[in-house]
C-alpha atoms as a PDB file:
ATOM      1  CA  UNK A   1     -17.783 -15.488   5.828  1.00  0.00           C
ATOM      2  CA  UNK A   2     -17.620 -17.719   2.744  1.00  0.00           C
ATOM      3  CA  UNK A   3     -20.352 -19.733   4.320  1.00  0.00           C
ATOM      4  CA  UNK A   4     -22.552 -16.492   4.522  1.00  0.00           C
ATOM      5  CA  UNK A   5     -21.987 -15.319   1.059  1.00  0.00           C
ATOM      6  CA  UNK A   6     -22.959 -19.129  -0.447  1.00  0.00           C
ATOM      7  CA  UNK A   7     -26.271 -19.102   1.171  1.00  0.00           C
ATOM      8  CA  UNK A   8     -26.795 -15.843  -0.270  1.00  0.00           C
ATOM      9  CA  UNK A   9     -29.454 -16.234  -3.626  1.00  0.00           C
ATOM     10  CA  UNK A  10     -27.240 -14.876  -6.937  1.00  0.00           C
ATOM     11  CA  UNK A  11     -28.578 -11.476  -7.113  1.00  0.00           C
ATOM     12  CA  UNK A  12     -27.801 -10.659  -3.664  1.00  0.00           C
ATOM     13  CA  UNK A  13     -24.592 -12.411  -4.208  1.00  0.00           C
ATOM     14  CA  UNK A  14     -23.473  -9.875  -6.919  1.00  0.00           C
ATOM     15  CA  UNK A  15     -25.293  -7.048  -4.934  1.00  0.00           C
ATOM     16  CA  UNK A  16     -22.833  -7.658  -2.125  1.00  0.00           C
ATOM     17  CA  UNK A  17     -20.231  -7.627  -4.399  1.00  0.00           C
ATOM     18  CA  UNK A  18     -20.980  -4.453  -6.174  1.00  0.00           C
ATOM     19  CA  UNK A  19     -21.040  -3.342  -2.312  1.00  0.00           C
ATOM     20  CA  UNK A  20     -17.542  -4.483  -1.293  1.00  0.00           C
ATOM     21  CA  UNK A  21     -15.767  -2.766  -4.638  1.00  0.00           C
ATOM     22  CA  UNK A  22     -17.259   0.519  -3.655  1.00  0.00           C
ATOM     23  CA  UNK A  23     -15.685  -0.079   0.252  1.00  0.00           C
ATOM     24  CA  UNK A  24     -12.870  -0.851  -1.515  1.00  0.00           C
ATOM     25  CA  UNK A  25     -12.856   2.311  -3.759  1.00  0.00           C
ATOM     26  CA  UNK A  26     -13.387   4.224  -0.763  1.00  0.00           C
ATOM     27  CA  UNK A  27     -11.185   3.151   1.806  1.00  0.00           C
ATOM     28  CA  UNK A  28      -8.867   0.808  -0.302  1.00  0.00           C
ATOM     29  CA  UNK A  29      -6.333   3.439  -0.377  1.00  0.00           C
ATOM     30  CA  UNK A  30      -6.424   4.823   2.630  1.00  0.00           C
ATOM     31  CA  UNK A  31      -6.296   1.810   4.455  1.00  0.00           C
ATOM     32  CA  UNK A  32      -3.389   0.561   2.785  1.00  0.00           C
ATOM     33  CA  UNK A  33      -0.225  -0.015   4.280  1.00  0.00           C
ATOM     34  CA  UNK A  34       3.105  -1.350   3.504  1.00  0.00           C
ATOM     35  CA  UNK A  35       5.584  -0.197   0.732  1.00  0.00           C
ATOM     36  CA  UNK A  36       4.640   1.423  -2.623  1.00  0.00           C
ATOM     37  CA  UNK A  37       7.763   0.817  -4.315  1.00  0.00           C
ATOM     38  CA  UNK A  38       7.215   4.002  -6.384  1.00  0.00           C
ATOM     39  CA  UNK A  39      10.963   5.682  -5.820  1.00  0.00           C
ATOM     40  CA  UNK A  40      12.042   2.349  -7.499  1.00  0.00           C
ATOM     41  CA  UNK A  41      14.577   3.599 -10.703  1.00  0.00           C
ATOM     42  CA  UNK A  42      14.514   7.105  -9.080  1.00  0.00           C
ATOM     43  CA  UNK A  43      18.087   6.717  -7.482  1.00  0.00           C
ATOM     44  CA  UNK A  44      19.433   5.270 -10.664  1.00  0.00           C
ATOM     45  CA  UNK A  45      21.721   8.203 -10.935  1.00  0.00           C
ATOM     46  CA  UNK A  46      23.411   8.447  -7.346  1.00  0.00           C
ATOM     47  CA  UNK A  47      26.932   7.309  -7.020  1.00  0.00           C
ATOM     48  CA  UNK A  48      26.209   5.998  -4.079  1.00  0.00           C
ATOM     49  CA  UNK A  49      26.241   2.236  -2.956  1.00  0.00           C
ATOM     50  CA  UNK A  50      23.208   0.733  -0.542  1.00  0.00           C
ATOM     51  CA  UNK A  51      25.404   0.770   2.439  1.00  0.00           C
ATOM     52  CA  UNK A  52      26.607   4.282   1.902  1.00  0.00           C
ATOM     53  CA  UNK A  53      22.828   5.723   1.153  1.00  0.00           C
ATOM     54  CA  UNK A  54      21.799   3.934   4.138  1.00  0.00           C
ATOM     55  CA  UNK A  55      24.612   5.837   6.212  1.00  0.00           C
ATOM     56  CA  UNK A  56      23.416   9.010   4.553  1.00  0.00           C
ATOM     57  CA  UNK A  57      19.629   8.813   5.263  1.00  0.00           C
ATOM     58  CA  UNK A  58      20.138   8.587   9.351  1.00  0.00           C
ATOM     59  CA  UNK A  59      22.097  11.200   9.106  1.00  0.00           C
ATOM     60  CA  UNK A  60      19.334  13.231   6.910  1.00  0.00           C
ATOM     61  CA  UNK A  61      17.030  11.877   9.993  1.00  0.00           C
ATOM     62  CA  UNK A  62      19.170  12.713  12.696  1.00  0.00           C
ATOM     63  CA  UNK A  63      19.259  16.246  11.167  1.00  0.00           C
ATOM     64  CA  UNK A  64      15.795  16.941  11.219  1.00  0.00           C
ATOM     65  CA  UNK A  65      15.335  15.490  14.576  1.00  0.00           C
ATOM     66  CA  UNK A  66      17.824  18.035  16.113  1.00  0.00           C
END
């Protein structure tokens, strides 16, 4: 692909550019996978350790697979 994109002239270089940004823009998000890390801090103030949260989230998805 690199090899493409060098034997492209400059303008058509940044024209393909401008291109893949607005792919990106459109299905950058959706595409996306993996973790977010956005609850990160959020548990801050449960007195619970990681073992014990763990214990108490399959039991939270045990319940709502019932």
């Amino acid at each position: 692909m690199e090899r493409i994109f060098t034997k492209l002239p400059p303008e058509a270089r940044k024209e393909l550019l401008d291109y893949a940004e607005f792919l990106l823009a459109k299905y950058g998000a959706r595409k996306r996978k993996g973790f977010s890390f956005t609850w990160a801090g959020k548990l801050k103030d449960v007195r619970m350790n990681s073992l014990e949260l763990q214990r108490k989230a399959l039991e939270w998805r045990s319940d709502v697979s019932d």
